[in-house]
Structure formats: C-alpha cells, structure tokens
Protein backbone atom coordinates (compact mmCIF):
# COMPACT_ATOMS: atom_id res chain seq x y z
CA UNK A 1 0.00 0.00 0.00
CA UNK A 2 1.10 3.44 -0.95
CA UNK A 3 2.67 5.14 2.26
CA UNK A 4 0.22 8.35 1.06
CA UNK A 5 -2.53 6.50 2.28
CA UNK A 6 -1.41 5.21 6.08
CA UNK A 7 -3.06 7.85 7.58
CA UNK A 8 -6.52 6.67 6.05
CA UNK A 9 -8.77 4.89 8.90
CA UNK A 10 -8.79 1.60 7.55
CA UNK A 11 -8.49 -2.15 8.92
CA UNK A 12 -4.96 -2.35 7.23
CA UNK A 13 -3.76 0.68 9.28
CA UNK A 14 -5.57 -0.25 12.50
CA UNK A 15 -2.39 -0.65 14.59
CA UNK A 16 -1.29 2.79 13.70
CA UNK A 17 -4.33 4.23 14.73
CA UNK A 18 -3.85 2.42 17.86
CA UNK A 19 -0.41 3.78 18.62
CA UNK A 20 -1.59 6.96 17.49
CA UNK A 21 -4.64 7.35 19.73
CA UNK A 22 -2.93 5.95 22.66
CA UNK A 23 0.26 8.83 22.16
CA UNK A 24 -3.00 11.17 21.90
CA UNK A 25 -4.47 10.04 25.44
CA UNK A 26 -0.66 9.96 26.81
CA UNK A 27 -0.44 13.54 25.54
CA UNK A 28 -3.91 14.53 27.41
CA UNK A 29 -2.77 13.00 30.19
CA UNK A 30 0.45 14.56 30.83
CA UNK A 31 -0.80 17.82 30.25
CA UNK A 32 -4.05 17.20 32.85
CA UNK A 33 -1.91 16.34 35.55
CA UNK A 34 0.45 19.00 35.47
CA UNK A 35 -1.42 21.81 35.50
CA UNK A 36 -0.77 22.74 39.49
CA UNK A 37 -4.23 23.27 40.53
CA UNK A 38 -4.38 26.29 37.58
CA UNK A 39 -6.83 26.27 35.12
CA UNK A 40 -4.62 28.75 32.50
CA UNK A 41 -1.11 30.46 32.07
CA UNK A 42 -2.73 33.90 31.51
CA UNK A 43 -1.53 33.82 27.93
CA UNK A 44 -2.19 37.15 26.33
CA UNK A 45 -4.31 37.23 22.62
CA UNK A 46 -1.23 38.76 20.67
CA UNK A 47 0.89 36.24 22.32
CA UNK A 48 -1.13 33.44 20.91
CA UNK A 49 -2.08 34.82 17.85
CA UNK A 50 1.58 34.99 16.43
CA UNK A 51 2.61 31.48 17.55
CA UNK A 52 -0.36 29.94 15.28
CA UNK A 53 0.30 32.71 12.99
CA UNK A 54 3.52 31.45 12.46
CA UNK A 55 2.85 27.71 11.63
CA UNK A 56 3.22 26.67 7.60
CA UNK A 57 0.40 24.51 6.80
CA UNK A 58 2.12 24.26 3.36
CA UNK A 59 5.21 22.20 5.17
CA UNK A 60 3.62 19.22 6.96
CA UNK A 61 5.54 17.65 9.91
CA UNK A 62 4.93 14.21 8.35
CA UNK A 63 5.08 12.27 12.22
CA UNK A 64 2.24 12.83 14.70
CA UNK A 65 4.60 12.88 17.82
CA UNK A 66 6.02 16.19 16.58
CA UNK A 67 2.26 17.52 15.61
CA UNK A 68 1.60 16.49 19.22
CA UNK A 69 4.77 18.82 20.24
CA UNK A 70 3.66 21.51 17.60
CA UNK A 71 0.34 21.50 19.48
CA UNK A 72 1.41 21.74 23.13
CA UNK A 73 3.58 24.78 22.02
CA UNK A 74 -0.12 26.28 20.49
CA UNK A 75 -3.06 24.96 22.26
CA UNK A 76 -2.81 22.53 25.26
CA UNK A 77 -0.06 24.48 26.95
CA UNK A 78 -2.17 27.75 26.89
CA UNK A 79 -5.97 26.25 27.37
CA UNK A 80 -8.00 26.71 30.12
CA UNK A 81 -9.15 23.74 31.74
CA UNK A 82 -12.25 23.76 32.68
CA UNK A 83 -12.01 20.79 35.25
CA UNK A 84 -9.78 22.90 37.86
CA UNK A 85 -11.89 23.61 40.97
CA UNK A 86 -10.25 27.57 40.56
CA UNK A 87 -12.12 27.64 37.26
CA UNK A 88 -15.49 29.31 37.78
CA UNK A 89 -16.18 31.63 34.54
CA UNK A 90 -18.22 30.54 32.27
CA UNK A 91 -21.53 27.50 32.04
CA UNK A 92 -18.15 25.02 31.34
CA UNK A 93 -18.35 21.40 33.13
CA UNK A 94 -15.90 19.16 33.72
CA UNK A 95 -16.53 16.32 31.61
CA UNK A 96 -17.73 12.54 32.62
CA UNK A 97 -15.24 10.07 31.26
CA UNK A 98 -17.48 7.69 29.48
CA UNK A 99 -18.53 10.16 27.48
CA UNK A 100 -14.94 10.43 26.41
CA UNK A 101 -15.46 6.80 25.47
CA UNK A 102 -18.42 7.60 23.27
CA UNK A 103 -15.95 10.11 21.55
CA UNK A 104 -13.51 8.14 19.93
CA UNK A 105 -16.70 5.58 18.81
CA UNK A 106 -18.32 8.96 17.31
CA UNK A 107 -15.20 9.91 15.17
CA UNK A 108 -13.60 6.59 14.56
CA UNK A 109 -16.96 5.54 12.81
CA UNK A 110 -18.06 8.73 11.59
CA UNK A 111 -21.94 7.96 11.56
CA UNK A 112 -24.28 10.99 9.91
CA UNK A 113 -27.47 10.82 11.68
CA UNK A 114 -29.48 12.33 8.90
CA UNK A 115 -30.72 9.10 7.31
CA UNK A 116 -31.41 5.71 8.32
CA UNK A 117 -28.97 4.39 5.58
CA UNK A 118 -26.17 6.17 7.26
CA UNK A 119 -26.38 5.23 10.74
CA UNK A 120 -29.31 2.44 11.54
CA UNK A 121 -28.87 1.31 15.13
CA UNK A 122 -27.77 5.36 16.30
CA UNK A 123 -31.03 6.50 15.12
CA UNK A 124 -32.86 4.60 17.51
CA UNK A 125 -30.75 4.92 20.58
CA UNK A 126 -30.81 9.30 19.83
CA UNK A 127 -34.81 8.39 19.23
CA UNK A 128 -34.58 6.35 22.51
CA UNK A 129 -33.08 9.18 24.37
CA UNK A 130 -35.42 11.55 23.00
CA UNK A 131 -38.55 9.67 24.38
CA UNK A 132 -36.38 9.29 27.58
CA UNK A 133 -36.01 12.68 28.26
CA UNK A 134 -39.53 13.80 27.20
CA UNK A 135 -40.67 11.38 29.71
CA UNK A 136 -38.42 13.45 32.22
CA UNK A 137 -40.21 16.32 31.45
CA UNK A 138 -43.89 15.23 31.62
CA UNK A 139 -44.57 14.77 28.13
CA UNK A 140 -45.47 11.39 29.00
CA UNK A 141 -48.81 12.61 30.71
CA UNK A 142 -50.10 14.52 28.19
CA UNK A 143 -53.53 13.86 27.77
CA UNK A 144 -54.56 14.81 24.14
CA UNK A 145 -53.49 11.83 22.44
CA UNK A 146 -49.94 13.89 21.13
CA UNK A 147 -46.99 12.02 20.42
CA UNK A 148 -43.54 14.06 21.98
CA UNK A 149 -40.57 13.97 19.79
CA UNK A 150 -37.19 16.29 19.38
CA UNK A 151 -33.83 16.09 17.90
CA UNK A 152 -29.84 16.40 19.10
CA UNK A 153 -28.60 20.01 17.81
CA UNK A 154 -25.23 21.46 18.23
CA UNK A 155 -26.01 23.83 21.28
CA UNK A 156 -29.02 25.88 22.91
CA UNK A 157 -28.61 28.71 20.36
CA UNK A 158 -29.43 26.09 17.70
CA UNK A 159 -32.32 24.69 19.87
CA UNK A 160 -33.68 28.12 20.42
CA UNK A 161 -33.87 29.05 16.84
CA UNK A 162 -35.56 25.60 16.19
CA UNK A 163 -38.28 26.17 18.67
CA UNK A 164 -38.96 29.77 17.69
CA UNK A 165 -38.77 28.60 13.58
CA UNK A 166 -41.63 25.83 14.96
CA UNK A 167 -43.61 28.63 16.68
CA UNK A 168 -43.08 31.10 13.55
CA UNK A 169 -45.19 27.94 11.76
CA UNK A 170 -47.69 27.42 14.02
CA UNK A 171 -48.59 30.91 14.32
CA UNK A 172 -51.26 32.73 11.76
CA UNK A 173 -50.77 36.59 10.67
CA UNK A 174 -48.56 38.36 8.99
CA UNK A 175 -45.21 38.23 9.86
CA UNK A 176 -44.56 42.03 10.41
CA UNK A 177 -46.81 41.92 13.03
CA UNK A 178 -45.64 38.67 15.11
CA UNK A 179 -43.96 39.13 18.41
CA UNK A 180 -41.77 37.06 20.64
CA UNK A 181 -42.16 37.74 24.85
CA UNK A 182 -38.80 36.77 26.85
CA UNK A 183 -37.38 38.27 29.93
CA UNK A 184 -35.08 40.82 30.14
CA UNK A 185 -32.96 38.28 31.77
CA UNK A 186 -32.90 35.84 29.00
CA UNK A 187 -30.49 33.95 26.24
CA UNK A 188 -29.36 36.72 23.55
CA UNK A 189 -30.46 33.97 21.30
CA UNK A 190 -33.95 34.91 21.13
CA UNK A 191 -32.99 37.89 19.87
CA UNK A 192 -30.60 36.69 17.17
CA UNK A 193 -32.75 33.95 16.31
CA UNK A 194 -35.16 36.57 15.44
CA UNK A 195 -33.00 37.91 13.29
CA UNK A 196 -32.20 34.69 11.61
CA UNK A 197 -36.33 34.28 11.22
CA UNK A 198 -36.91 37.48 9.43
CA UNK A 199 -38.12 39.33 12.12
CA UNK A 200 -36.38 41.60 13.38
CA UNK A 201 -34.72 41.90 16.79
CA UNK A 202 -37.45 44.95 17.76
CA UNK A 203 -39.84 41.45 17.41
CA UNK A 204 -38.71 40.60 20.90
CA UNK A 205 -40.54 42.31 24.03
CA UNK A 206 -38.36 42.09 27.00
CA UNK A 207 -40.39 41.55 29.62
CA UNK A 208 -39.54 43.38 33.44
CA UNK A 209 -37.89 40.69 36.05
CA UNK A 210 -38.34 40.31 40.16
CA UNK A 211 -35.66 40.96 41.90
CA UNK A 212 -35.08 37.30 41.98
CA UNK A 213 -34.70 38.15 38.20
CA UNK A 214 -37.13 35.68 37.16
CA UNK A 215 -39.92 36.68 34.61
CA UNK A 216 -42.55 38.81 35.88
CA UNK A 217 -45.98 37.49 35.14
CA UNK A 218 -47.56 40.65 35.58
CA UNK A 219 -45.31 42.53 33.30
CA UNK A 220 -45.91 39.51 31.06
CA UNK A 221 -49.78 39.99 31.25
CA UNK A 222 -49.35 43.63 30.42
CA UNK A 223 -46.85 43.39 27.32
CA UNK A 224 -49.07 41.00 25.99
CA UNK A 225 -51.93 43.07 26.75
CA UNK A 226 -50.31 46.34 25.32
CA UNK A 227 -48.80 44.40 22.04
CA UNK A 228 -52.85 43.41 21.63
CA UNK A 229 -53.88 46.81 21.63
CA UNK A 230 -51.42 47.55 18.47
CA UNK A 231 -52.78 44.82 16.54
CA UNK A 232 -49.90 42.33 17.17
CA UNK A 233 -49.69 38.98 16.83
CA UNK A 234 -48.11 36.90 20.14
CA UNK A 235 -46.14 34.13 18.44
CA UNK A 236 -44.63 32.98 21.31
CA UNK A 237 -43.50 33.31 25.27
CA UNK A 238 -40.14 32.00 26.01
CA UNK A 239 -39.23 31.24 29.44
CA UNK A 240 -36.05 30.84 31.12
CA UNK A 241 -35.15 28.11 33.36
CA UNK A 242 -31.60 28.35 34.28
CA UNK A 243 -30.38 32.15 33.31
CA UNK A 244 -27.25 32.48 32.34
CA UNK A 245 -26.29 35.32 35.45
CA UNK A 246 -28.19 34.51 37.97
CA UNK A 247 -29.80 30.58 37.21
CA UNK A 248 -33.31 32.23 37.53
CA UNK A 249 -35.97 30.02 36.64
CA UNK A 250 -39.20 31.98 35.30
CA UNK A 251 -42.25 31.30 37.10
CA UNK A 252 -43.20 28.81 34.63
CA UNK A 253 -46.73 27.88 35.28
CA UNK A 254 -48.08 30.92 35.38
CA UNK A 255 -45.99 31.97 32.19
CA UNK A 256 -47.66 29.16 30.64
CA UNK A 257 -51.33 30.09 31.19
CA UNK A 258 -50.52 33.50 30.11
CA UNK A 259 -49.04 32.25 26.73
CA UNK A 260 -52.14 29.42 26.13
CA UNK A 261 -54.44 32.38 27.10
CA UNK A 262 -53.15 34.92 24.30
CA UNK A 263 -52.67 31.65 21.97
CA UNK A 264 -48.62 32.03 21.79
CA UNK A 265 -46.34 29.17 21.70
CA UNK A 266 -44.49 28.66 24.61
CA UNK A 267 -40.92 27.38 24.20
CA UNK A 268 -39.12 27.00 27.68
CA UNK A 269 -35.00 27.75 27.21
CA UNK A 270 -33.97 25.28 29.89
CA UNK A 271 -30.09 25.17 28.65
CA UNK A 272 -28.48 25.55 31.76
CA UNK A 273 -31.54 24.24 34.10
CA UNK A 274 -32.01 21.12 31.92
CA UNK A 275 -29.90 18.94 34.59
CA UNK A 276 -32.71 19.59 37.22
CA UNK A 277 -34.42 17.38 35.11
CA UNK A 278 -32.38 14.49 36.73
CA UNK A 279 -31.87 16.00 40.42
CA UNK A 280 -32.49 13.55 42.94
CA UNK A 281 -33.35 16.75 44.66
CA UNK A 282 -34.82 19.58 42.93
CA UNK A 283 -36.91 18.41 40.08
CA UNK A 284 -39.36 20.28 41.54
CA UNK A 285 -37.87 23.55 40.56
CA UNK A 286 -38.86 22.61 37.17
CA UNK A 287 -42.29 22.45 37.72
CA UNK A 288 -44.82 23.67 35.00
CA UNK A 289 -41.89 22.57 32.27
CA UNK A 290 -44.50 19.77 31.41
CA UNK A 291 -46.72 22.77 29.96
CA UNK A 292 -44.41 23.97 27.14
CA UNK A 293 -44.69 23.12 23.31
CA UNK A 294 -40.86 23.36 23.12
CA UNK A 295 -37.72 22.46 25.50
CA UNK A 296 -34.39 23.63 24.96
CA UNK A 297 -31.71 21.42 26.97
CA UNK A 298 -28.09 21.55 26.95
CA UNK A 299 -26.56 18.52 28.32
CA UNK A 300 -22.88 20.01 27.36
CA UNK A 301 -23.92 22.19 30.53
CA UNK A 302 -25.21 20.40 33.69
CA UNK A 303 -25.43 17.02 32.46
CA UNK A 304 -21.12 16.95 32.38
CA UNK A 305 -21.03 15.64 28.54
CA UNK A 306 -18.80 17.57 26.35
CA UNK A 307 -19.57 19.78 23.63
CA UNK A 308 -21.32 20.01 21.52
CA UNK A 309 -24.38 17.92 22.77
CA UNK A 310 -27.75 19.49 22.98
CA UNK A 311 -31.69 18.90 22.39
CA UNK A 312 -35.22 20.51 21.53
CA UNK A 313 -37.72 18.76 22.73
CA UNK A 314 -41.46 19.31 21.54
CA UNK A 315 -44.80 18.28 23.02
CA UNK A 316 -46.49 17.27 19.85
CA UNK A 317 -43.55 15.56 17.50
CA UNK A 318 -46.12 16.71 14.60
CA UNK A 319 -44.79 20.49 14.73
CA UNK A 320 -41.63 19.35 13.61
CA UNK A 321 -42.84 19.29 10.32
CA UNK A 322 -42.31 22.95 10.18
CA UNK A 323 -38.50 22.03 9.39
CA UNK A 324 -39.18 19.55 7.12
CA UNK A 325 -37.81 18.91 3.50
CA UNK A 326 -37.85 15.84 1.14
CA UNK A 327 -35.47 15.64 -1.58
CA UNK A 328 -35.06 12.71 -3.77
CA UNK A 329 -31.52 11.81 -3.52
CA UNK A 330 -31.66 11.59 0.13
CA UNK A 331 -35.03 11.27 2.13
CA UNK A 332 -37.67 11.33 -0.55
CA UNK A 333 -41.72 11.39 0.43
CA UNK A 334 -42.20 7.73 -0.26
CA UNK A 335 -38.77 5.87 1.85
CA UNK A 336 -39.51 3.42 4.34
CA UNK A 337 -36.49 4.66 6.49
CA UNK A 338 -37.22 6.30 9.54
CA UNK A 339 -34.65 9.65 8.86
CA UNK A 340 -33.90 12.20 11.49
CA UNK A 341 -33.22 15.07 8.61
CA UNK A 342 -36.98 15.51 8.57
CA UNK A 343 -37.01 16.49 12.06
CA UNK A 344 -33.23 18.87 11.99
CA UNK A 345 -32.17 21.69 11.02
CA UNK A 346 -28.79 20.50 9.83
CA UNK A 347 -28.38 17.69 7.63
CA UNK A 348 -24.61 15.88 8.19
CA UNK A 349 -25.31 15.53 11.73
CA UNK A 350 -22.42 14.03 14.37
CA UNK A 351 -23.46 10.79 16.76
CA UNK A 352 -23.71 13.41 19.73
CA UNK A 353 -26.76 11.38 21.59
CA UNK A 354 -23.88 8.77 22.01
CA UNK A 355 -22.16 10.29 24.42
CA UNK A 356 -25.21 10.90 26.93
CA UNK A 357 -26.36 6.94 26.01
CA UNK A 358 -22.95 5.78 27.22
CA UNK A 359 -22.57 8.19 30.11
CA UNK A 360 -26.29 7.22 31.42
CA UNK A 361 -25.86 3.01 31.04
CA UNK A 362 -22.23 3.60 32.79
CA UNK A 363 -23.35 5.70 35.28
CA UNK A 364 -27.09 6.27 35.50
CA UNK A 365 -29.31 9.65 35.61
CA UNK A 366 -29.17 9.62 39.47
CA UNK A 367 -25.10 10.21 39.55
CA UNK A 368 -25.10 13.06 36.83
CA UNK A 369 -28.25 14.22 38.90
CA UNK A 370 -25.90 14.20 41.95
CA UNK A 371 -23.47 16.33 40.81
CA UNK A 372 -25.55 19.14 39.75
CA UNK A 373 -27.27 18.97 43.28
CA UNK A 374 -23.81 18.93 44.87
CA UNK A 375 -22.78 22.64 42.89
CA UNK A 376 -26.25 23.69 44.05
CA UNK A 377 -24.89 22.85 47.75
CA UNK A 378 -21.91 24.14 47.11
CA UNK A 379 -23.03 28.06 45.80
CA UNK A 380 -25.03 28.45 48.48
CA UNK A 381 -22.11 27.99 51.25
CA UNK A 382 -20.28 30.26 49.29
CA UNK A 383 -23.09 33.00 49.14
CA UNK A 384 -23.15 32.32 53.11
CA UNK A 385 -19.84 32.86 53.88
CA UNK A 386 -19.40 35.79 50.94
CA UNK A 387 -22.27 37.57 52.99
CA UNK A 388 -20.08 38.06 56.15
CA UNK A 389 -17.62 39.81 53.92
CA UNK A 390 -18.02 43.95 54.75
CA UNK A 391 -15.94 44.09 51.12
CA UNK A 392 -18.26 41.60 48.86
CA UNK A 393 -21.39 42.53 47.80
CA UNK A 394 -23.98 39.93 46.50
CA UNK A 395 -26.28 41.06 43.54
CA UNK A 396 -29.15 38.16 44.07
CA UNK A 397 -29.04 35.41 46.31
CA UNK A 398 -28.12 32.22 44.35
CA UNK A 399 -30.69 30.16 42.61
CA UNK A 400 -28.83 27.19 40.58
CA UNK A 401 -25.04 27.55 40.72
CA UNK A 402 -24.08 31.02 39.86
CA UNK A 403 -22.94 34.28 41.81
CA UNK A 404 -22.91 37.54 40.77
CA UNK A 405 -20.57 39.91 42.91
CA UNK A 406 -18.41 42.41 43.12
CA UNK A 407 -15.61 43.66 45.54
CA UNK A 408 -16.67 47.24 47.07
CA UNK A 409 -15.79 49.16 49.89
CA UNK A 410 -17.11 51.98 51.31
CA UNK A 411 -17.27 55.78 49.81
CA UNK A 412 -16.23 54.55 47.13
CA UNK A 413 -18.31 55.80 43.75
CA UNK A 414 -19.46 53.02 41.70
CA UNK A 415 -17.26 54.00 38.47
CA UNK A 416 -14.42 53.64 40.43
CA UNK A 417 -15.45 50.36 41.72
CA UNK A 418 -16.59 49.13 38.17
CA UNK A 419 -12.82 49.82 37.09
CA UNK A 420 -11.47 48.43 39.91
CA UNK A 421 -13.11 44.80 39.51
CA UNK A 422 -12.66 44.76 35.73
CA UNK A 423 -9.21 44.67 36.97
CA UNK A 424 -9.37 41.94 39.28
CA UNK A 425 -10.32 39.87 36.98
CA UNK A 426 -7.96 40.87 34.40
CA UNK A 427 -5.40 40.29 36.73
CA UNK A 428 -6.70 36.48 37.92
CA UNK A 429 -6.68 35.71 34.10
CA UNK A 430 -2.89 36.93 33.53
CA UNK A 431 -1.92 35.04 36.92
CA UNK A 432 -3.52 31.76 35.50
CA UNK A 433 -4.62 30.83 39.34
CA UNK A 434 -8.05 31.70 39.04
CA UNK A 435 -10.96 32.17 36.56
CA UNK A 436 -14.15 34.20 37.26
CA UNK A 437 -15.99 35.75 34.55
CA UNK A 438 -17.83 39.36 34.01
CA UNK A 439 -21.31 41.03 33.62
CA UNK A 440 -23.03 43.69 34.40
CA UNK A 441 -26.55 44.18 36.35
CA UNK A 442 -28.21 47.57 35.69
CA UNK A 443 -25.45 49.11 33.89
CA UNK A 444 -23.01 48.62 36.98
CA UNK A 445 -19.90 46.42 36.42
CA UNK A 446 -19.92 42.66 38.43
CA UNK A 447 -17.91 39.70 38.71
CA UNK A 448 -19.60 36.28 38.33
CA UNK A 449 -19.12 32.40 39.55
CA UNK A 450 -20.63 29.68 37.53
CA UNK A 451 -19.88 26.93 39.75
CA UNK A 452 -20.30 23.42 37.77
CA UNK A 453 -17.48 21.32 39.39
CA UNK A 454 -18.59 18.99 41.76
CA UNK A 455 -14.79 17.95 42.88
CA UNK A 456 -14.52 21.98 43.95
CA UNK A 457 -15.02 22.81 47.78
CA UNK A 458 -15.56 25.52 49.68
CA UNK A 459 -11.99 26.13 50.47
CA UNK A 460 -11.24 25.78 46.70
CA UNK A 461 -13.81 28.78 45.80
CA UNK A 462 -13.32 30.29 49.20
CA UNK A 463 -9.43 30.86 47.93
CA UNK A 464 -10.71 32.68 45.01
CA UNK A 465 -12.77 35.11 46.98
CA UNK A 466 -9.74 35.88 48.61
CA UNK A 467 -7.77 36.00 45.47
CA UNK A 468 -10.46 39.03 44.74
CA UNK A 469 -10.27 40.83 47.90
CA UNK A 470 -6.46 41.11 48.23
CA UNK A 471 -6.40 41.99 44.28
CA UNK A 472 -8.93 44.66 45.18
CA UNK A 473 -7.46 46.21 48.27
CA UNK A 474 -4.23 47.06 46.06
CA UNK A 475 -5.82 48.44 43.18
CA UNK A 476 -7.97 50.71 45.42
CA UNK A 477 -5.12 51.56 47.20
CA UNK A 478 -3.70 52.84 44.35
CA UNK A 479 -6.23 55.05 43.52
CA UNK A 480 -7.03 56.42 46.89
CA UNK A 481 -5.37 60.57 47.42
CA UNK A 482 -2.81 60.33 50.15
CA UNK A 483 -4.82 62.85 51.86
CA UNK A 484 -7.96 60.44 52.20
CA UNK A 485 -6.72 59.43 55.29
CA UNK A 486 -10.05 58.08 56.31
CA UNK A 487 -10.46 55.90 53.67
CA UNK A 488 -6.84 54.55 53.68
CA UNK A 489 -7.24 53.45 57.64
CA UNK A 490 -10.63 51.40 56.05
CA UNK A 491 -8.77 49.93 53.40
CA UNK A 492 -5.34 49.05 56.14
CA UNK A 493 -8.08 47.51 58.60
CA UNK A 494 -9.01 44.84 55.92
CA UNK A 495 -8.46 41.08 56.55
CA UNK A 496 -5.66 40.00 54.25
C-alpha cells in the first residue's frame, strides 16, 4: 500500500491508529496532571495569535509525535481547563469520562445521523433518548393523544432558533406583526434567532424581572396586553429556566397560562436548568416545564457531557414538520427509512446522543443528577460565607449555581469600583490561578461564579474570593489621594 494512504482509517492501518490514539491520550494526560491546581497560564491574545500565525500549513511535519509537540507549544499548553476547581467563569463542566469513550466511537466511525442508511442502530438509541427525556419532562402525561418527539442540535442557540422557527409555523398573521415575549434576563439567542427568522430583533418584548430576576408574570400579562392593543400577533412566550447570570428560573406555570391564554407558543429555554431534570433533589424547581410546546436542553452544561451535545424537545412531534424537507436523492416522500433530517435543522449531523447513552448506562441519571445537586450545595455555602464579607457585595441570592458579585468598599463611587473589579479579573486571568468571569446588572460592572465542578469545595472557591479581595485592596489603594486618610485606615483595617 502506498505510504500516502497510512493515515486513512482503515483495517490495514488499524495498529497505527492504535499507537496513534494511545500517544493522543498519553499527551492529554500529561498535560491534565500537570497543570498545578491552575486552570490557565494567563496567555495574552497577541501572544497566541503569532505562535499559530507562524505555523506553515504548506510544510507538513509528516510524524504525529512532533504535531503532538507543535500543538502543546499552540493549544494545550495555553488552554484553560475547565475541570480545575479555581475555574469558575463561564456555564463550562468538567466532563464525565465515558462520554470520552463515546468520543472516539463517534469519530472513529463517523456515523451521519441524517438518514437511516447512514447510521441504523444510532437512530434509535438518539430516538430512545429523545422519548427518555420527554418522559423526564412530563410529556409522558399529556392527555390529548400527542406524540412528543425532538432532535440532538449542536447547542441551545441552535435549539432556540428551532423552537422559535416551529412557533413562527404554528402561528397565523402576517409576519410584520408577530412578536416574541422573553425576559429581560434571557439567552441573547432569542434575539438573534429573530434575526435569523426574518423578524427583526425589535420582534422581541423584554419583559420586566423580580428581583429574583425571574420573569414577571404581571409585566408579562401587560406586554401581551399592550402588544394586543397595536394589533400584534403573540407568536410565542419563552421562558427561562436556568439564566445564564443569575440561574433564575421563570415562574413557569403561570408563564404558561398566560401564553395558552393569548394563543402564543411557549418554548421554555432550559439550557443551563435542563440537569434539574435528573436532580435527585430539585426536580421540583422545574415544575410547570410539562406545559411547554418546546424544551431547549443543553446537556454540554449540567449534564457533564462535552460539547457540543444538545436537544429541543417538543410536546407534539407533529410540529416538527415545520423544518421539514424531502429531496429525492436523500429522504424522498415515499422511503420506508425512519430519517432524522426531517425532524433537523442540519443535515450531516455528528453521533452526539452517544455520548449521553454511554454516560447514562455507565453511570445512570441519578449520579449526573448528583453532581448538579452537589454545585447547588456548594453556591449556596459560598453565598453564606461571601455575605459576612463587609468588602463583597452579592447582587441576588443564588438560585442554581451562579454568583454575581463584586468587591466594594465603602465611599467609594461606583465607576471607580466598576474599574477596579474589571481589573481583578484581568489580573486572575494573567496570573492563570483563578478564573471568574464578568457582567453587568443595571449598567453597573460585576464579577460572576458559575460553579459546575462537583470535585470543587468551599476552600477551593473560598481561595478565590480571597484572590479578589487582596487583588482589590491594592488596586484601590492605588487610587485612593494620600490625603484620604479616612479611607486609607478602612482599606489598612481589611483582613488580608
């Protein structure tokens, strides 16, 4: 066999793929374990940029043990990694390793799930999962005879825009004059998948929050109520279960009388606050989920699978037809073959329902339930002790697993304090010791937790906190007129 085509995934070249994948997972390996309880290096963009910058992709390395070199010098030496307990930015898990398993099955055999023809046995176990998690949501109870269906999509943005394309079809009128209700608080999706719909972002009503920042069913009642008054046309409510700030979760049976009242679809974004779905403790938060015509879920976030691995779920698998398209060459009217491209957006579609199958008959829904319960245990010891803290202020009290804070002292204005914690966590990032990410609430900068390790501890967070307050006390310090004497005895008589 020509020595061009060794690197083709083939029986005669098994043993090289074996060597190569194991060199792959040594690779992995080393790098995981020697990260010193950091989950970066703090490497700046420009830094980055010109190492890949400099790479010839004209002048292959021809062995895959330097490629793997090439690649710690550009990538794995710099990532973050996400599975550090001092890593608490962004709605990133740690990953469950049988997943990992279902990986190298996913690209070794390279199943499309669009047809039958092209993947037989993996349509049935992502149809499998898709009746299994309906049933998790209540579908299984509905009483009008409907059959629940869905489909895997890359991520909640892509679920989102499929539940609001489905709700574009079911609703009558003009489209000018159809309007989308979401909270203030919710997914910039909605917005961009209005966009994407040919609506227009100004189609989206944000609707007033609690300070719980949860949807507020009275402002709901009177948006709709206004928008009825100009002649418009509610396509659909979307409610948030899980926000990305704060983990709110919109009242959502009352948001879903409101919607059946005024005839809108209702399409629940439960991306983040999917997991609950499996909580050995706090399904219950969920409640009123069963009432929705669409369910986003995102088990990339608190179900601990990698990316990308996602789902919309829908109460009556006959709206799916909105997405629908036959053509001859692939899925025509008349096949026999059950294919998932009549239900997707997408047609080449990766094996992603593998990973949760594999994950769920290795481990079971009660364990990846467990985890998501434990981060829920865990944020609200850390709101506790970050209460006690005369220099931490809390913006809500938690509701799933994130905190929004910011370090502040007193008599000090709030534009100085917004440039002082953009700061701090500018300088966590450069350190590489800790990650924390950024928002704002009301126009006024904060710093935010998202807490989705369930090996972290309070000590473990805890340190970070402290990482914030010492970084804080010096950059105020800075700042503060030698002659504000007053101020620099507060800022001396701060715990370390």
């Amino acid at each position: 066999m020509s020595s061009s085509l060794r690197h083709l995934f083939h029986p005669d070249n098994a043993d090289g793929y074996r060597v190569a994948i194991d060199d792959c997972a040594d690779r992995l390996v080393r790098h995981l374990t020697a990260t010193d309880g950091h989950p970066s290096r703090g490497t700046s963009p420009r830094e980055a940029a010109s190492r890949v910058a400099a790479t010839d992709l004209d002048a292959p390395l021809g062995d895959t043990g330097a490629v793997l070199d090439e690649l710690s010098r550009l990538w794995l030496d710099d990532t973050i990694w996400f599975h550090e307990p001092t890593y608490a930015a962004h709605l990133n898990c740690p990953i469950v390793i049988p997943a990992l398993m279902a990986e190298v099955l996913i690209s070794g055999v390279n199943a499309s799930l669009d047809t039958f023809d092209q993947s037989v046995g993996g349509t049935f176990i992502e149809r499998h999962l898709i009746d299994w998690t309906a049933e998790r949501i209540g579908y299984d109870a509905i009483p009008d005879g409907k059959r629940p269906d869905g489909i895997f999509t890359t991520g909640g943005t892509q679920s989102n825009l499929q539940g609001l394309l489905l709700a574009r079809g079911h609703a009558e009128g003009p489209r000018e004059k159809l309007r989308i209700f979401a909270s203030a608080d919710g997914h910039f999706s909605v917005q961009k998948a209005a966009r994407l719909l040919g609506l227009g972002e100004d189609a989206v009503i944000a609707v007033a929050t609690d300070v719980q920042h949860r949807m507020d069913p009275q402002a709901l009642l009177r948006a709709l109520t206004e928008s009825a008054d100009r002649h418009e046309i509610p396509m659909a409510v979307v409610a948030t279960a899980g926000t990305t700030d704060f983990g709110s979760i919109d009242p959502l049976h009352e948001i879903a009388g409101l919607a059946r009242a005024h005839r809108a679809w209702f399409h629940v974004d439960a991306a983040y606050g999917g997991g609950l779905l499996i909580s050995p403790r706090h399904r219950d938060w969920l409640a009123g989920i069963e009432l929705a015509d669409s369910v986003t879920i995102d088990f990339h976030k608190t179900w601990f699978q990698p990316v990308s691995c996602s789902a919309l779920v829908v109460r009556d698998g006959a709206t799916l037809g909105h997405v629908t398209w036959h053509a001859d060459y692939l899925n025509p009217k008349d096949s026999a073959h059950p294919n998932q491209v009549d239900k997707s957006l997408q047609t080449t579609r990766r094996f992603e329902a593998l990973k949760l199958w594999v994950s769920l008959r290795v481990m079971g829904a009660d364990v990846l339930g467990g985890y998501l319960d434990d981060v829920i245990d865990l944020t609200r010891d850390i709101a506790d002790a970050m209460r006690d803290m005369g220099d931490i202020e809390l913006a809500a009290d938690p509701q799933l697993s994130t905190l929004v804070f910011r370090y502040r002292t007193v008599g000090v204005p709030d534009r100085e304090v917004d440039r002082i914690n953009s700061r701090i966590r500018a300088e966590l990032f450069d350190g590489g010791r800790a990650m924390v990410a950024a928002t704002k609430v009301g126009g006024v900068a904060f710093l935010k937790f998202t807490l989705l390790n369930p090996k972290a501890t309070a000590d473990d967070i805890l340190g970070i906190v402290e990482l914030v307050r010492d970084a804080g006390v010096r950059h105020l310090a800075r700042r503060i007129p030698g002659r504000d004497l007053h101020l620099r005895a507060h800022l001396e008589a701060l715990p370390a």
